[in-house]
PDB file of N, CA and C in Angstrom:
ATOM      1  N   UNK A   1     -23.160  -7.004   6.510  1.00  0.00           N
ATOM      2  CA  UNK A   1     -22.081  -6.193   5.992  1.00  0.00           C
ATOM      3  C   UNK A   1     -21.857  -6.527   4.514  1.00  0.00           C
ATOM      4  N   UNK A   2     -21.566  -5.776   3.929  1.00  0.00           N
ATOM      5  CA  UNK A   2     -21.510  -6.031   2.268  1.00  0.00           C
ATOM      6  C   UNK A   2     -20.019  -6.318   2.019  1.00  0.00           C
ATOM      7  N   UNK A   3     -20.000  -6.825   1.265  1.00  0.00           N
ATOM      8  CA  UNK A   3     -18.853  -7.634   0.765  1.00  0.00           C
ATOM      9  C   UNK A   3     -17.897  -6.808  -0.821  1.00  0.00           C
ATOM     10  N   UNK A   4     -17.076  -6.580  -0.475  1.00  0.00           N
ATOM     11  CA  UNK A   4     -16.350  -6.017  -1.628  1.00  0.00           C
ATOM     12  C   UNK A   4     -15.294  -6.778  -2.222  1.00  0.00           C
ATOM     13  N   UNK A   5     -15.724  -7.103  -3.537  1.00  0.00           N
ATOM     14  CA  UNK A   5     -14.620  -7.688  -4.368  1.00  0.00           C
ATOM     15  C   UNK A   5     -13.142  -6.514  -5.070  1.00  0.00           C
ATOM     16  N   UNK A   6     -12.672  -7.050  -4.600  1.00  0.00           N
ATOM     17  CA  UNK A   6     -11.225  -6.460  -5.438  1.00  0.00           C
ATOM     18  C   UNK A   6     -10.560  -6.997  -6.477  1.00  0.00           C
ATOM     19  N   UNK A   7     -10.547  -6.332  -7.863  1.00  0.00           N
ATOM     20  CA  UNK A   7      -9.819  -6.739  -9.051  1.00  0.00           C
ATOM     21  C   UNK A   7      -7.908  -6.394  -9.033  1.00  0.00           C
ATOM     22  N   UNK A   8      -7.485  -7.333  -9.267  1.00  0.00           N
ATOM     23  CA  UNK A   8      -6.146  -7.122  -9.488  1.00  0.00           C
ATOM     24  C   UNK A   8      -5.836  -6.167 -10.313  1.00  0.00           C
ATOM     25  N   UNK A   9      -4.626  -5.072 -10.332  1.00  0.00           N
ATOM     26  CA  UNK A   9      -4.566  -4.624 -11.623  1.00  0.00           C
ATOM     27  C   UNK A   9      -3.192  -4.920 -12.315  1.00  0.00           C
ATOM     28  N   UNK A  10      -3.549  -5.436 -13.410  1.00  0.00           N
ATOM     29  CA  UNK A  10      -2.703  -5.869 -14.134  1.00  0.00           C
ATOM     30  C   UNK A  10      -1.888  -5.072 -15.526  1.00  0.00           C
ATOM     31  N   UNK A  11      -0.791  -4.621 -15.196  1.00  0.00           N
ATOM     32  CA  UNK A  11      -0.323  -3.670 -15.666  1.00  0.00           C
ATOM     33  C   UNK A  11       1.434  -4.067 -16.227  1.00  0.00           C
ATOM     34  N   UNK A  12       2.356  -3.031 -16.246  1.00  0.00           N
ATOM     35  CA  UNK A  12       4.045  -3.687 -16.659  1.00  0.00           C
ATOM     36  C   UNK A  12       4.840  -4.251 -15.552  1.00  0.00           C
ATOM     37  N   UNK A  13       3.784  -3.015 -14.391  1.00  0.00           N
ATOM     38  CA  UNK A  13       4.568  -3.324 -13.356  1.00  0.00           C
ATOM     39  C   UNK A  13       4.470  -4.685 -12.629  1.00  0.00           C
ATOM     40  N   UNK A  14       3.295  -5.430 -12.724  1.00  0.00           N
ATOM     41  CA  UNK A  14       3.073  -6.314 -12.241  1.00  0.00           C
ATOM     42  C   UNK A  14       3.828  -7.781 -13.072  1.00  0.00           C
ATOM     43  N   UNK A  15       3.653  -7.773 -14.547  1.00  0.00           N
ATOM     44  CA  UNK A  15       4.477  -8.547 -15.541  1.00  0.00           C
ATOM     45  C   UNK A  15       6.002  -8.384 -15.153  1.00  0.00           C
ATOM     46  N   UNK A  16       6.352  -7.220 -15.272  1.00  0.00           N
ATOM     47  CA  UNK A  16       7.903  -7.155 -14.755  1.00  0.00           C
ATOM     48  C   UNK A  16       8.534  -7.511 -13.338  1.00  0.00           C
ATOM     49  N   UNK A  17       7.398  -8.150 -12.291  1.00  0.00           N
ATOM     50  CA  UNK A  17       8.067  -8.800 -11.242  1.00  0.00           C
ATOM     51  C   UNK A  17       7.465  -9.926 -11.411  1.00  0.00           C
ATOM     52  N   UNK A  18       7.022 -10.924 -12.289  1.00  0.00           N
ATOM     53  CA  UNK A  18       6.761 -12.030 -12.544  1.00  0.00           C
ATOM     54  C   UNK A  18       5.619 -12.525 -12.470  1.00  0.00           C
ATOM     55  N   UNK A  19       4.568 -11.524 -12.547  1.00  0.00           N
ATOM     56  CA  UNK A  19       2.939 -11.600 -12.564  1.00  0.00           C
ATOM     57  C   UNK A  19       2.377 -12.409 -11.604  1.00  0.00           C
ATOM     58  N   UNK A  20       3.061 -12.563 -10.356  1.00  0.00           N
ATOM     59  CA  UNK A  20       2.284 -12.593  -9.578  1.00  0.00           C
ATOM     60  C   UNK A  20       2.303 -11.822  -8.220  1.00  0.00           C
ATOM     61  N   UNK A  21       0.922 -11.757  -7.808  1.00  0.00           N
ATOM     62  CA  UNK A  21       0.468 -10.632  -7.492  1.00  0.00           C
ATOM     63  C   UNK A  21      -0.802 -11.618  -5.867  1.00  0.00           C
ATOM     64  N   UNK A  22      -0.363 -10.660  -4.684  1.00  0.00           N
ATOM     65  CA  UNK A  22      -1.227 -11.038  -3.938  1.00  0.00           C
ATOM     66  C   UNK A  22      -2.022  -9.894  -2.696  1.00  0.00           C
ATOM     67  N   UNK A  23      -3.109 -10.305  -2.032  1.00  0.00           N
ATOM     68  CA  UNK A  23      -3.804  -8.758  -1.491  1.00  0.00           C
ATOM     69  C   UNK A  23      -3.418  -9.256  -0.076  1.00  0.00           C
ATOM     70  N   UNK A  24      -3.141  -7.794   0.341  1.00  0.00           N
ATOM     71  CA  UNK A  24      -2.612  -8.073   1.830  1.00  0.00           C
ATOM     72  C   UNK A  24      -3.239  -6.447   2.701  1.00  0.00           C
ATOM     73  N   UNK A  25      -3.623  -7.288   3.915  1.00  0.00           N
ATOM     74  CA  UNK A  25      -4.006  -6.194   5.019  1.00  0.00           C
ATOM     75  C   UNK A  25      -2.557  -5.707   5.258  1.00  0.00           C
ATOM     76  N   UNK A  26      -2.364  -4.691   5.567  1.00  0.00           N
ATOM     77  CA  UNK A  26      -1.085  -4.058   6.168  1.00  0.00           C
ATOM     78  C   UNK A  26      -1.809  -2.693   7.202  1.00  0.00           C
ATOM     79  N   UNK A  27      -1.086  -3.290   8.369  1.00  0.00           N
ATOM     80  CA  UNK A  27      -1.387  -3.489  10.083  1.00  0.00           C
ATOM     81  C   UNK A  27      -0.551  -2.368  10.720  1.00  0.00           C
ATOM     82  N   UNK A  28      -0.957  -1.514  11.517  1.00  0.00           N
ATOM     83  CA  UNK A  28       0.087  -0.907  11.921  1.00  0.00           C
ATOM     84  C   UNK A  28       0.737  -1.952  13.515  1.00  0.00           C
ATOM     85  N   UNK A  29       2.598  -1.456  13.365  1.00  0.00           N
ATOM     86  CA  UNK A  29       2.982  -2.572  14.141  1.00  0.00           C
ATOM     87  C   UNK A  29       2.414  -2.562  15.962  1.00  0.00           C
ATOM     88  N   UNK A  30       2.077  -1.241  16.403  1.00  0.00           N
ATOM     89  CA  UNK A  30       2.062  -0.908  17.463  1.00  0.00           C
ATOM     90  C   UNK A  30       0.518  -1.423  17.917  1.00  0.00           C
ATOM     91  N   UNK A  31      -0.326  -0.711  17.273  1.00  0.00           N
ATOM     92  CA  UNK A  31      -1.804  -1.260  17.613  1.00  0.00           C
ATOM     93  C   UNK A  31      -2.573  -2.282  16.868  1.00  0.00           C
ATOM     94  N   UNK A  32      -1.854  -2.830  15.619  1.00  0.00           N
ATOM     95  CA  UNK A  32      -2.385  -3.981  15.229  1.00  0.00           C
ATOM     96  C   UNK A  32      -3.873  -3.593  14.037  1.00  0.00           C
ATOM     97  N   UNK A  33      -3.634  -2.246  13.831  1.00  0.00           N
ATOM     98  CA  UNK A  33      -5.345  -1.489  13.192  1.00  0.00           C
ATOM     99  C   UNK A  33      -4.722  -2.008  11.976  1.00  0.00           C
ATOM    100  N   UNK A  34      -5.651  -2.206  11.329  1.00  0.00           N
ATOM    101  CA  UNK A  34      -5.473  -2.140   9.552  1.00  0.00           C
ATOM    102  C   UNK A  34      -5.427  -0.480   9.150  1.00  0.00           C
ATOM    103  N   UNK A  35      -4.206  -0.496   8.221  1.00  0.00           N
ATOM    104  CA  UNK A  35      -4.029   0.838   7.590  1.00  0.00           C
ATOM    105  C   UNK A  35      -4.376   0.672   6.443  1.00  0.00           C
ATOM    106  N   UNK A  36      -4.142   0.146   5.599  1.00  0.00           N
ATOM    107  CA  UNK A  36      -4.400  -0.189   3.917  1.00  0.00           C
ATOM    108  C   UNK A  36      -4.878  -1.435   3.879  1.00  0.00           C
ATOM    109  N   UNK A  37      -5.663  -1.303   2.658  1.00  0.00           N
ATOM    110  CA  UNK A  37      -5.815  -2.972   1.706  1.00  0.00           C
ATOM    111  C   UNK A  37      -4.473  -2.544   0.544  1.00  0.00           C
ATOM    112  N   UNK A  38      -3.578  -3.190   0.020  1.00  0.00           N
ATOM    113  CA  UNK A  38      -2.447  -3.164  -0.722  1.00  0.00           C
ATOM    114  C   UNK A  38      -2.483  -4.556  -1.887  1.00  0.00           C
ATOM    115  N   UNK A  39      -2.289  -4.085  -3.132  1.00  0.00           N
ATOM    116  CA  UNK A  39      -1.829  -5.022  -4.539  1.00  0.00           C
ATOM    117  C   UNK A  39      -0.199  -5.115  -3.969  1.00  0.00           C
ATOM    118  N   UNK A  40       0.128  -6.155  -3.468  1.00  0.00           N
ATOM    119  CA  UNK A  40       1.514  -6.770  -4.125  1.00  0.00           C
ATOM    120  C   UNK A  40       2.001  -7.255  -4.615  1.00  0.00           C
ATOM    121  N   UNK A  41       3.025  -7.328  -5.690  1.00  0.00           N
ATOM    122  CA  UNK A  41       3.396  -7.576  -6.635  1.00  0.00           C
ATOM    123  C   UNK A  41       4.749  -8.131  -6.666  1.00  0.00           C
ATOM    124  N   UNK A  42       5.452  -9.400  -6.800  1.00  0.00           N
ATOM    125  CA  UNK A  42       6.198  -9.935  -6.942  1.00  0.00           C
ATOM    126  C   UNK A  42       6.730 -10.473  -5.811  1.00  0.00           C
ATOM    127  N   UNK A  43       8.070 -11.032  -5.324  1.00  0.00           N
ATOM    128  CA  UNK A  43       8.010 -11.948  -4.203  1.00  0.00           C
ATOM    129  C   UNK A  43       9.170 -10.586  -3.609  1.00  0.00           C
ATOM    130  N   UNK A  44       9.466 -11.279  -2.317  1.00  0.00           N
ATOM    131  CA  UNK A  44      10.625  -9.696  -1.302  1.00  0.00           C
ATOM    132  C   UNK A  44       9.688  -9.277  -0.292  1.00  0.00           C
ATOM    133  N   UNK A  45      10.304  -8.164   0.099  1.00  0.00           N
ATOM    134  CA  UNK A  45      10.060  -7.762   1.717  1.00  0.00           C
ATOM    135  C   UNK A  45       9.451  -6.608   1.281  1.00  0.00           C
ATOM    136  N   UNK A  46       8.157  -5.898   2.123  1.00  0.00           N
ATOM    137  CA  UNK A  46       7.741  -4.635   1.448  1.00  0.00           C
ATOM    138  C   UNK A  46       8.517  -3.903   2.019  1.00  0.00           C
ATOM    139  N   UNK A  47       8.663  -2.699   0.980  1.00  0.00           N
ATOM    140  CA  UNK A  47       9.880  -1.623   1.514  1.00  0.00           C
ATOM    141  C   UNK A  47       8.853  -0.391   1.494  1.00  0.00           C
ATOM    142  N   UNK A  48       8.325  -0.598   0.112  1.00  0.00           N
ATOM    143  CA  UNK A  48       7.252   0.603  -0.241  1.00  0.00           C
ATOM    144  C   UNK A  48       5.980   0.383  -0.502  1.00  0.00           C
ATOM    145  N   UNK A  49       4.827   0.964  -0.014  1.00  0.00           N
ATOM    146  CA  UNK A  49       3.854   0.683  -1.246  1.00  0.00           C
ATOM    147  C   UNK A  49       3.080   2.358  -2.467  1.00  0.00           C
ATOM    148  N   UNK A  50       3.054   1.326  -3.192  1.00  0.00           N
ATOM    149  CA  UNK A  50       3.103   2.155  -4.338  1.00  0.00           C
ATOM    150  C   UNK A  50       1.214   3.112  -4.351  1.00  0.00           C
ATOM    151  N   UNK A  51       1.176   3.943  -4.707  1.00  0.00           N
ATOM    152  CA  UNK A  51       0.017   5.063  -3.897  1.00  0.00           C
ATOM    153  C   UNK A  51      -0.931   4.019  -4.935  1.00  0.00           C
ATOM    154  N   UNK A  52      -0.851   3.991  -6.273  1.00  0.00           N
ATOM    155  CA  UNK A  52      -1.362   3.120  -7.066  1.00  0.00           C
ATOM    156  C   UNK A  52      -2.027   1.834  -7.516  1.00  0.00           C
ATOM    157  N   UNK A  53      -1.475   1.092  -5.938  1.00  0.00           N
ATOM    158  CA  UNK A  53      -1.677  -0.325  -5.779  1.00  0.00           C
ATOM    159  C   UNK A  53      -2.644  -0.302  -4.485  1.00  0.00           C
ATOM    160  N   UNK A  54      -2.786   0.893  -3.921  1.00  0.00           N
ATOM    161  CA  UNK A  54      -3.611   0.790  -2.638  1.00  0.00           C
ATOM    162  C   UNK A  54      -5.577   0.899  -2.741  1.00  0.00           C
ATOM    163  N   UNK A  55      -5.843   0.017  -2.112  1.00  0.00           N
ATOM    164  CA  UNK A  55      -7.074  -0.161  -2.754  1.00  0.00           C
ATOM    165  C   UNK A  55      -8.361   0.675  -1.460  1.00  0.00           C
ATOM    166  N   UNK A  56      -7.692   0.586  -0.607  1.00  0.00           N
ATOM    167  CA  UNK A  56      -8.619   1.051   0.332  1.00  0.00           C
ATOM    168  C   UNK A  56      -7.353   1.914   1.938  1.00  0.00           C
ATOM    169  N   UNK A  57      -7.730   2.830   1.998  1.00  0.00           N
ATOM    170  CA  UNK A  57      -9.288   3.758   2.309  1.00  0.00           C
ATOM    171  C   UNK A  57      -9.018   4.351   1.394  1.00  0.00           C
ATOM    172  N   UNK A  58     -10.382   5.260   1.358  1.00  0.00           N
ATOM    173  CA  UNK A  58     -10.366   6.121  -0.029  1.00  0.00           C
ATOM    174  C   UNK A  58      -9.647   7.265   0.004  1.00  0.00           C
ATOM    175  N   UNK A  59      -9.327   7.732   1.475  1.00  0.00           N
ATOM    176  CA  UNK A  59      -8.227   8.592   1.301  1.00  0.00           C
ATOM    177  C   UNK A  59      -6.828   8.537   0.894  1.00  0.00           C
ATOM    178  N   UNK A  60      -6.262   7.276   0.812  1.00  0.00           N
ATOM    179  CA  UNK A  60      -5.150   6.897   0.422  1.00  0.00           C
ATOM    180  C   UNK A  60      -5.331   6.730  -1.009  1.00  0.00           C
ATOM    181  N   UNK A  61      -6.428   6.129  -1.816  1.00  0.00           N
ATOM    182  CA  UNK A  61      -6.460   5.916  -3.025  1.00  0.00           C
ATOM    183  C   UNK A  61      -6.626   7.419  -4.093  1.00  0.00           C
ATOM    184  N   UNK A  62      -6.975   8.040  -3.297  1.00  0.00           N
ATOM    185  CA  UNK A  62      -6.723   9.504  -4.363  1.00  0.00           C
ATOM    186  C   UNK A  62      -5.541  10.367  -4.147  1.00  0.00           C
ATOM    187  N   UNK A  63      -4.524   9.731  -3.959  1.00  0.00           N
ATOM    188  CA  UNK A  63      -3.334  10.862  -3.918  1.00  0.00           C
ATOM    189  C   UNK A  63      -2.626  10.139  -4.748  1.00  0.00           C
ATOM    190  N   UNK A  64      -3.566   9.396  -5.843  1.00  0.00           N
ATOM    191  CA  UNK A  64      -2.099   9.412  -7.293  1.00  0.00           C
ATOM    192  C   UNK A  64      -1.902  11.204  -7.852  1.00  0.00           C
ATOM    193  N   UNK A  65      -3.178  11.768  -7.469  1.00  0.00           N
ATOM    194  CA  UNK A  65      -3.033  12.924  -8.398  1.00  0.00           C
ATOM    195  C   UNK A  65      -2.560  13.934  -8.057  1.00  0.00           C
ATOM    196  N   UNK A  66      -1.962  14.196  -6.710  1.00  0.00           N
ATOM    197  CA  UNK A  66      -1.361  15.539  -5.877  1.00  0.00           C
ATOM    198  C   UNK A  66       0.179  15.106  -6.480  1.00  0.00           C
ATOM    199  N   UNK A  67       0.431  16.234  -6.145  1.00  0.00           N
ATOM    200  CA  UNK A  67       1.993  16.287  -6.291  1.00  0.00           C
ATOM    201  C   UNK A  67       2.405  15.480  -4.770  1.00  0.00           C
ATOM    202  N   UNK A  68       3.624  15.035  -4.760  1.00  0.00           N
ATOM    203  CA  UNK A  68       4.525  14.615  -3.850  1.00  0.00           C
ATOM    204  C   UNK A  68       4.375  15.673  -2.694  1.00  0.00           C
ATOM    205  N   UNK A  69       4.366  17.230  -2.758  1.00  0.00           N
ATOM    206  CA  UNK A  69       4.660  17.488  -1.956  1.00  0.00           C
ATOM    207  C   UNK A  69       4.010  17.961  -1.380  1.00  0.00           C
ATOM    208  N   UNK A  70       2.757  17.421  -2.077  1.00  0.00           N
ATOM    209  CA  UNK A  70       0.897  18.064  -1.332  1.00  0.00           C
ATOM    210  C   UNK A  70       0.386  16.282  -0.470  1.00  0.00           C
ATOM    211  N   UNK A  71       1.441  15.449  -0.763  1.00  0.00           N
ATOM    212  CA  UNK A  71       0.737  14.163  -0.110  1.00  0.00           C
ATOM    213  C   UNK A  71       1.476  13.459   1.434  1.00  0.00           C
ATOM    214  N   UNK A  72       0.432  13.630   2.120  1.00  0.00           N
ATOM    215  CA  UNK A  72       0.883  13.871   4.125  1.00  0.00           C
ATOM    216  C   UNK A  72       1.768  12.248   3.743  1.00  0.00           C
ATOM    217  N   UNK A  73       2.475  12.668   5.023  1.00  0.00           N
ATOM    218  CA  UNK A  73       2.818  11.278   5.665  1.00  0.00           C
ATOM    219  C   UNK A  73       1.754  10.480   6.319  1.00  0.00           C
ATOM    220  N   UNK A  74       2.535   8.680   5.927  1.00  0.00           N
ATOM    221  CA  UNK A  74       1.672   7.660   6.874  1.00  0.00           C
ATOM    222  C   UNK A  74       1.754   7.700   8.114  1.00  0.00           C
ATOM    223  N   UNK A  75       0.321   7.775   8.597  1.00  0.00           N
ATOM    224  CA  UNK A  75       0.483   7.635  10.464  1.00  0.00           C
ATOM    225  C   UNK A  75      -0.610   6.552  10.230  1.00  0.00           C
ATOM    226  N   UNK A  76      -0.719   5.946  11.267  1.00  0.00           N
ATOM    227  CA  UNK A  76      -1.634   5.154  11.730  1.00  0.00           C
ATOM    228  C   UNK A  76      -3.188   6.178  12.177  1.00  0.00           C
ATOM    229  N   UNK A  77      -4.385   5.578  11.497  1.00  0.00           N
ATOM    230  CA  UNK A  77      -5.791   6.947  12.663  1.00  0.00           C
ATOM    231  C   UNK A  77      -5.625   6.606  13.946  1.00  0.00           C
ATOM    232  N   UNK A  78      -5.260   5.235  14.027  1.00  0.00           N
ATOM    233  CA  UNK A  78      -5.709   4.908  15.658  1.00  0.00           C
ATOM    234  C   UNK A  78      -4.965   5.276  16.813  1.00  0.00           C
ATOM    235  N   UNK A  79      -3.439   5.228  16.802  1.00  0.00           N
ATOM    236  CA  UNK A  79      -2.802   5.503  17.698  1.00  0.00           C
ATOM    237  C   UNK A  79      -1.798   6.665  17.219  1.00  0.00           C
ATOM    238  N   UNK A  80      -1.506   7.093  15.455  1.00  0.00           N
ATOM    239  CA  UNK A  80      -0.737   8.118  15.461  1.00  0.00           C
ATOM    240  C   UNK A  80       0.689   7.750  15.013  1.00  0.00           C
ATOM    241  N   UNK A  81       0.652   6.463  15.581  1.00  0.00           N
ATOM    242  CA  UNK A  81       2.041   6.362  14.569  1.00  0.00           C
ATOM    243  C   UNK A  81       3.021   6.253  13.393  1.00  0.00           C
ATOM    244  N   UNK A  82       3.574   6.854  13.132  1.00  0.00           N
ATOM    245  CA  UNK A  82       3.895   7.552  11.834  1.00  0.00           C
ATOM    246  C   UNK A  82       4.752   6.048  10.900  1.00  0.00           C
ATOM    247  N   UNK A  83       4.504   6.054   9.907  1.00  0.00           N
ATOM    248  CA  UNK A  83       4.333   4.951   9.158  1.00  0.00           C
ATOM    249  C   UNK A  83       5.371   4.733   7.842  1.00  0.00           C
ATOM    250  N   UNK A  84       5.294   5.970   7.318  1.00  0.00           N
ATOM    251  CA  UNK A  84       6.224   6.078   6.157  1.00  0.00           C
ATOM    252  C   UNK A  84       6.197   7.494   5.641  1.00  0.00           C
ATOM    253  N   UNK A  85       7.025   7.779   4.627  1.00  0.00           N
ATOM    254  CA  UNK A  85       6.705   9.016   3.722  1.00  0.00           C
ATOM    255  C   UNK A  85       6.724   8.912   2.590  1.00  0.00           C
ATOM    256  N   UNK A  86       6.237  10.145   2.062  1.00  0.00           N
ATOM    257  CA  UNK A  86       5.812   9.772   0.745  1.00  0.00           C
ATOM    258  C   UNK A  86       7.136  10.186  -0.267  1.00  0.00           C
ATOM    259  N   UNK A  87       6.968   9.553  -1.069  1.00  0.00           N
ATOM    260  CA  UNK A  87       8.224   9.248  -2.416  1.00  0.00           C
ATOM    261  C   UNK A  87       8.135   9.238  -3.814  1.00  0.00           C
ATOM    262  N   UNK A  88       9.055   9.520  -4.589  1.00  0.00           N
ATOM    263  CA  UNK A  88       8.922   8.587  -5.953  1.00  0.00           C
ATOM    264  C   UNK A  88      10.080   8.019  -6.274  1.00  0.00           C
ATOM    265  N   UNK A  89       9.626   6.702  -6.342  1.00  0.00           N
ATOM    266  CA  UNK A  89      10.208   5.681  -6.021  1.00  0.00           C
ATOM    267  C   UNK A  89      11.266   5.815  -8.235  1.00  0.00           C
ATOM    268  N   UNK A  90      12.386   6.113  -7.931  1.00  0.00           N
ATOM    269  CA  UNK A  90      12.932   6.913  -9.210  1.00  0.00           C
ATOM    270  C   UNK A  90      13.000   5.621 -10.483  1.00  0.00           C
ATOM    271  N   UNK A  91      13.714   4.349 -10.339  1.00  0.00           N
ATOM    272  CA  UNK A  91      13.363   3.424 -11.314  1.00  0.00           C
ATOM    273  C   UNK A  91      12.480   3.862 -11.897  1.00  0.00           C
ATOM    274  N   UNK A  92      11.557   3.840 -11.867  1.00  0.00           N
ATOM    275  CA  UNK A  92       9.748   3.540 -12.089  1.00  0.00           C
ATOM    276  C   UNK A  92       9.143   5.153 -11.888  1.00  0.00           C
ATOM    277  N   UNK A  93       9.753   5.571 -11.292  1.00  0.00           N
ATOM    278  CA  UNK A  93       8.794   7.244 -11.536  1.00  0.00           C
ATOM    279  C   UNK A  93       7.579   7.185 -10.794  1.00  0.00           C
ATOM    280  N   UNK A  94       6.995   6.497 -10.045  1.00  0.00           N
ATOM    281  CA  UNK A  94       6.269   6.204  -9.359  1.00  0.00           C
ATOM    282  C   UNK A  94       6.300   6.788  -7.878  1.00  0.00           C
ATOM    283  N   UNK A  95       5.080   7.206  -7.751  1.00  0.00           N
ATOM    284  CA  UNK A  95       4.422   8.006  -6.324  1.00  0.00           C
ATOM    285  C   UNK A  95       4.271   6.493  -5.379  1.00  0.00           C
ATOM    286  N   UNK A  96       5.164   6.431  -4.047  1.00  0.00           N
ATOM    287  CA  UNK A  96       4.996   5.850  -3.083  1.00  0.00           C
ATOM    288  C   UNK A  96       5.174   6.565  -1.889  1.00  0.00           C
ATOM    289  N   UNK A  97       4.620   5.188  -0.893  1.00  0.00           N
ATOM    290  CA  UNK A  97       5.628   5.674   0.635  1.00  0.00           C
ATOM    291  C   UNK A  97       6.470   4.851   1.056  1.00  0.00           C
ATOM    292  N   UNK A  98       7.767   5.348   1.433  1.00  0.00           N
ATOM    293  CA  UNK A  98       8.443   4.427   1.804  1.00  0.00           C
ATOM    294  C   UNK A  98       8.428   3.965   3.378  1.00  0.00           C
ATOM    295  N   UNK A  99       7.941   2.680   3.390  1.00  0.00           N
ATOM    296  CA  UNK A  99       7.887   2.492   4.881  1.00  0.00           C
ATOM    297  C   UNK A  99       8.970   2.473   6.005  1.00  0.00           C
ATOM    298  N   UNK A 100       8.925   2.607   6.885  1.00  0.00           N
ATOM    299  CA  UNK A 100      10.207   2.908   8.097  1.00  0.00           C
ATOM    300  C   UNK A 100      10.033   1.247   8.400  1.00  0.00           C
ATOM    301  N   UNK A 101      11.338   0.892   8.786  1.00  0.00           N
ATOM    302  CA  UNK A 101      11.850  -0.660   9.026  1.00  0.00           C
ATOM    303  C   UNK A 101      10.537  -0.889   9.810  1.00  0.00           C
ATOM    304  N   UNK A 102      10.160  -2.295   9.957  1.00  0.00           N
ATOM    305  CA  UNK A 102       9.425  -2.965  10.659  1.00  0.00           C
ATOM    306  C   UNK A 102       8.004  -1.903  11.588  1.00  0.00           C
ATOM    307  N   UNK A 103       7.666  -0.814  10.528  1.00  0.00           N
ATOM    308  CA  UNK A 103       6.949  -0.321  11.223  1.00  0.00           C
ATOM    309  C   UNK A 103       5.131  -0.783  11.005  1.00  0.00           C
ATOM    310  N   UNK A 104       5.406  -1.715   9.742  1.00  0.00           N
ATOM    311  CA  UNK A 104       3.992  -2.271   9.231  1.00  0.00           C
ATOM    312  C   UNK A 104       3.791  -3.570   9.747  1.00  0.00           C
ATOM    313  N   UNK A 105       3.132  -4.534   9.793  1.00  0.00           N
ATOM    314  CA  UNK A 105       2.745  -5.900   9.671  1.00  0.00           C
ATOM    315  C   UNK A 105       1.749  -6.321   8.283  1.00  0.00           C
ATOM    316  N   UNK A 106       1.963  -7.308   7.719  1.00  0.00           N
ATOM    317  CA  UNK A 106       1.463  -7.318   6.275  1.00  0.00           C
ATOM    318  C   UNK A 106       0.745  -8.661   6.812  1.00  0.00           C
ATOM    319  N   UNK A 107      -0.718  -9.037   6.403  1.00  0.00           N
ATOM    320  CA  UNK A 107      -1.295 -10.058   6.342  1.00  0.00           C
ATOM    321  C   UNK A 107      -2.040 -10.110   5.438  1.00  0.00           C
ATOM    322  N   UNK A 108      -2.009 -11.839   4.507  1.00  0.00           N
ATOM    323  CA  UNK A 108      -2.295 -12.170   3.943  1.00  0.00           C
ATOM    324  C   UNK A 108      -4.190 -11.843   3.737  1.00  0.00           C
ATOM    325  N   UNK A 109      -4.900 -11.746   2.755  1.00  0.00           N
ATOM    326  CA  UNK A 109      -5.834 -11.255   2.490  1.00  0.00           C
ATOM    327  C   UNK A 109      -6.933 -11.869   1.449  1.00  0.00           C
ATOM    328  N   UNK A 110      -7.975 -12.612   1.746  1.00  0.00           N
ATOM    329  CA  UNK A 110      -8.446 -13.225   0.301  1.00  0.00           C
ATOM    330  C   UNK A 110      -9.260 -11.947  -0.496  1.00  0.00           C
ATOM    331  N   UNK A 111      -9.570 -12.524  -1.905  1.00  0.00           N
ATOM    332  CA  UNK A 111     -10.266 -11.572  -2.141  1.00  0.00           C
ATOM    333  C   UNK A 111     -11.414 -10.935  -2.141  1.00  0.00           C
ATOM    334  N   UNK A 112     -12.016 -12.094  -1.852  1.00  0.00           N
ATOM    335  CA  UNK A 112     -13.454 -11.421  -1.712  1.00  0.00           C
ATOM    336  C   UNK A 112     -13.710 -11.568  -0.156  1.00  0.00           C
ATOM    337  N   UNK A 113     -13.012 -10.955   0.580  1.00  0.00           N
ATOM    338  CA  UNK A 113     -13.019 -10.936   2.236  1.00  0.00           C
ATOM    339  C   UNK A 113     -13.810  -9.614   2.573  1.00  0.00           C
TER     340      UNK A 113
END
């Protein structure tokens, strides 16, 4: 199996929560599947993730460029369960989804995993 390295991206947003930054599987809570590889950025509870910071699948990584109201909600592929919706998160002007309480599991991730 080939091995994919992931580069951080280092940007305001990441400086403005204190530059540090770590990669995390995020799980759906029900079946345990990996939904995203995710850049997080600063310390707290994820509420959102930002469409921008998502590194994998590739279907998630190309909807920086749709409008908000061309980009589906999160479900899980495996079992369907619905995950978050999509947002802009207004501080920041930024395209996210906001996740529904405790509907993710986030695990820690090295990088060249």
């Amino acid at each position: 199996m080939k091995k994919i390295i992931f580069i951080f991206k280092k940007d305001k947003y990441k400086t403005a929560r204190g530059g540090h930054s770590r990669l995390l599987n995020i799980c759906c809570r029900k079946c345990e599947s990996v939904i995203a590889i995710y850049q997080k950025d600063g310390p707290g509870n994820l509420r959102r993730l930002y469409i921008d910071r998502i590194f994998a699948p590739a279907e998630l990584t190309n909807l920086q460029k749709f409008s908000i109201a061309k980009i589906p909600i999160l479900k899980c592929k495996k079992c369907g369960e619905v995950l978050g919706t999509p947002c802009i998160y207004i501080k920041e002007k930024r395209k996210a989804f906001r996740l529904y309480q405790d509907s993710v599991i986030r695990r820690l991730r090295k990088l060249d995993e």
